[in-house]
N, C-alpha and C. Protein backbone atom coordinates (compact mmCIF):
# COMPACT_ATOMS: atom_id res chain seq x y z
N UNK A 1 65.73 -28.64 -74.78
CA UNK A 1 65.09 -29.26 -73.61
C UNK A 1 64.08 -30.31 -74.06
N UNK A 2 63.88 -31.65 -73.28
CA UNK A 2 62.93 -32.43 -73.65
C UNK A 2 61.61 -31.92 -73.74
N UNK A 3 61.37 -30.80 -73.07
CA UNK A 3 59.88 -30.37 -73.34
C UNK A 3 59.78 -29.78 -74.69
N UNK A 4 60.48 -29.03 -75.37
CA UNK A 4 60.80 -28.36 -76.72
C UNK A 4 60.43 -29.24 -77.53
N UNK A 5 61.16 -30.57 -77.33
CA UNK A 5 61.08 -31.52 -78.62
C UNK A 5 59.91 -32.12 -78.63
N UNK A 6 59.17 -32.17 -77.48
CA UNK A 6 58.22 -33.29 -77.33
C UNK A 6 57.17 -32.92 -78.65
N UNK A 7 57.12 -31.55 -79.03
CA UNK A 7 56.28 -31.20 -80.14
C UNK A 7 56.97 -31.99 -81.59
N UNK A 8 58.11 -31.74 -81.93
CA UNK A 8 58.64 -32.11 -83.02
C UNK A 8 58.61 -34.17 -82.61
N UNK A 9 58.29 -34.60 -81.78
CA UNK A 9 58.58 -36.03 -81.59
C UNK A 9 56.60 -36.36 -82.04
N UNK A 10 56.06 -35.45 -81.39
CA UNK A 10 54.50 -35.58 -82.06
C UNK A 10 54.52 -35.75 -83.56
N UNK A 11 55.28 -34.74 -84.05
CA UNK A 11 54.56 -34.70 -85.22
C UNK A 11 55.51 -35.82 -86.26
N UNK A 12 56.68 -35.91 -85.78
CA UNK A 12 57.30 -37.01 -86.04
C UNK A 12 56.41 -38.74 -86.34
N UNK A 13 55.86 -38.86 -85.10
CA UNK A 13 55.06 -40.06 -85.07
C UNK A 13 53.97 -40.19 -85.66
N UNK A 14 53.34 -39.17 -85.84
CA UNK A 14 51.96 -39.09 -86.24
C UNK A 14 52.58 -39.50 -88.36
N UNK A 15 53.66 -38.95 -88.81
CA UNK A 15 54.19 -38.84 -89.90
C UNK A 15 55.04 -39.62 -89.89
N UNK A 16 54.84 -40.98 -89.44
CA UNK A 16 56.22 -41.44 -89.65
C UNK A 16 56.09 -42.60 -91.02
N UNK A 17 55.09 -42.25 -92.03
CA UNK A 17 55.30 -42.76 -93.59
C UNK A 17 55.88 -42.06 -93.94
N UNK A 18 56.18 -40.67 -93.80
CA UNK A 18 57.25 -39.92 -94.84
C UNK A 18 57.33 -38.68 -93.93
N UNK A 19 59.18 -39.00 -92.76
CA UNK A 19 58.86 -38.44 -91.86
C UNK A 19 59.98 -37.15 -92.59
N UNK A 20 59.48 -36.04 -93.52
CA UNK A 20 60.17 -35.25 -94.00
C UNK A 20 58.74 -33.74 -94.03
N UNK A 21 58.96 -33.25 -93.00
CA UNK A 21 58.34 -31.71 -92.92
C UNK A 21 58.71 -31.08 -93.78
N UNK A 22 57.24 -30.11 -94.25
CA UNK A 22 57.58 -29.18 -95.19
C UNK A 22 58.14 -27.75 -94.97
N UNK A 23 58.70 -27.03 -95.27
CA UNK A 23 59.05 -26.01 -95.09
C UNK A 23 57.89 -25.01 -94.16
N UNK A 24 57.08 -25.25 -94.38
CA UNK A 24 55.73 -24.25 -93.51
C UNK A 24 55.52 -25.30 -92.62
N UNK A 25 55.35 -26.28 -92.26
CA UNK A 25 55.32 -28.01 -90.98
C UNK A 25 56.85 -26.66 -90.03
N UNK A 26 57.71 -26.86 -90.68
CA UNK A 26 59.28 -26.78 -90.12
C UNK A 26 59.09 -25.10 -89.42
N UNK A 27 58.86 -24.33 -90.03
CA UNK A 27 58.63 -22.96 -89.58
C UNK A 27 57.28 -22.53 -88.48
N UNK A 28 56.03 -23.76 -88.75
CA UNK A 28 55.07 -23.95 -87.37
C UNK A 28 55.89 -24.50 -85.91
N UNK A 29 56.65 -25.65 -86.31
CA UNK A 29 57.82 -26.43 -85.44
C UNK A 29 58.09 -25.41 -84.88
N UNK A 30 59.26 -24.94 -85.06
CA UNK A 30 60.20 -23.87 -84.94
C UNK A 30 59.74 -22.47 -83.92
N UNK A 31 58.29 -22.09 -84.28
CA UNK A 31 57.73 -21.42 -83.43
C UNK A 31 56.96 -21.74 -82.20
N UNK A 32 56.67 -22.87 -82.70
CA UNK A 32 55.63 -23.29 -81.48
C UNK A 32 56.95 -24.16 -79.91
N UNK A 33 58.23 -24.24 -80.67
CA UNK A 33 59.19 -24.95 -79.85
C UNK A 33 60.47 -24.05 -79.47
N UNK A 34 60.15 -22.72 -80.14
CA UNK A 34 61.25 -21.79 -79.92
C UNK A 34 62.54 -22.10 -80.09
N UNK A 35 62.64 -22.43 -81.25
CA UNK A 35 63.56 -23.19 -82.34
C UNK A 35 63.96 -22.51 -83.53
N UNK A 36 65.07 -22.37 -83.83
CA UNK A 36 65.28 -21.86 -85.26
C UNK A 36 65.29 -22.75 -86.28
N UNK A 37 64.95 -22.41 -87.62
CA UNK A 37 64.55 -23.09 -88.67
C UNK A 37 65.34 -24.57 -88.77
N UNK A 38 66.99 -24.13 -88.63
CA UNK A 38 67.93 -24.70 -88.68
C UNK A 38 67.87 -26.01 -87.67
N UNK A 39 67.44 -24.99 -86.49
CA UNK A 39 67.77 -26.43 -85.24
C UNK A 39 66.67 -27.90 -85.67
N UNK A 40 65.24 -27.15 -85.94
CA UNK A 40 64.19 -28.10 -86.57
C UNK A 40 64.70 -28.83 -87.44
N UNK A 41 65.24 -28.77 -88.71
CA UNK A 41 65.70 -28.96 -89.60
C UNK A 41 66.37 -30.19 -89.40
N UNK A 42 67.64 -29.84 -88.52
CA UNK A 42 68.98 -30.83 -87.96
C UNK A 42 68.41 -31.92 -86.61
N UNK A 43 67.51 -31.29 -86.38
CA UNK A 43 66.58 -32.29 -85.28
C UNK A 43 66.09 -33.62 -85.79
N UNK A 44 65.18 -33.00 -87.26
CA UNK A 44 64.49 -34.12 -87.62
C UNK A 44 65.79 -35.00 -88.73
N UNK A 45 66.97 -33.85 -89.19
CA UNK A 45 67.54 -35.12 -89.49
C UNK A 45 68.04 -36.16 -88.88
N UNK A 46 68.46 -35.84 -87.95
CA UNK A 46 69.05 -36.57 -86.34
C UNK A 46 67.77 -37.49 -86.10
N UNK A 47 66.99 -37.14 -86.08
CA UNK A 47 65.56 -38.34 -85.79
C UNK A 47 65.94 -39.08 -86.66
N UNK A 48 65.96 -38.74 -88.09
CA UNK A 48 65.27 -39.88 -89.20
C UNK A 48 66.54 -40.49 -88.71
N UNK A 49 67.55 -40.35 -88.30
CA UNK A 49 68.58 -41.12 -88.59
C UNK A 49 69.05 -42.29 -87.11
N UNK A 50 68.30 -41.62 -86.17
CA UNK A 50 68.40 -42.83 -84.77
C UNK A 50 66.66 -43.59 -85.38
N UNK A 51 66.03 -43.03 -86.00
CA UNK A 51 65.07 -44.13 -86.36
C UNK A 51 65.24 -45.48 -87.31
N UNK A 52 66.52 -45.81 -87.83
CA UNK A 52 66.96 -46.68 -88.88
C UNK A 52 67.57 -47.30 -87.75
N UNK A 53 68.20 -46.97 -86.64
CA UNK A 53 69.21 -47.85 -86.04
C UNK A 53 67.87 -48.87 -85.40
């Protein structure tokens, strides 16, 4: 849901010199968006990757 992501799109922007979460960033994500590790994970690769287009 767009409300879910809106957290991972925060922290996205705020990081966007090196937009690669750390494993404990990804597992705060994940809880605070009721997300599994995985979905976070494949989210932000999916970001980094509509952010080049």
């Amino acid at each position: 849901t767009p409300n879910n992501t809106a957290k991972l799109r925060a922290w996205l922007t705020d990081h966007m010199d090196h937009p690669y979460p750390t494993k404990g960033d990804k597992i705060m994500l994940a809880v605070l968006c009721k997300m599994t590790l995985t979905q976070v994970s494949t989210w932000f690769a999916n970001a980094r990757r509509r952010m080049k287009k």
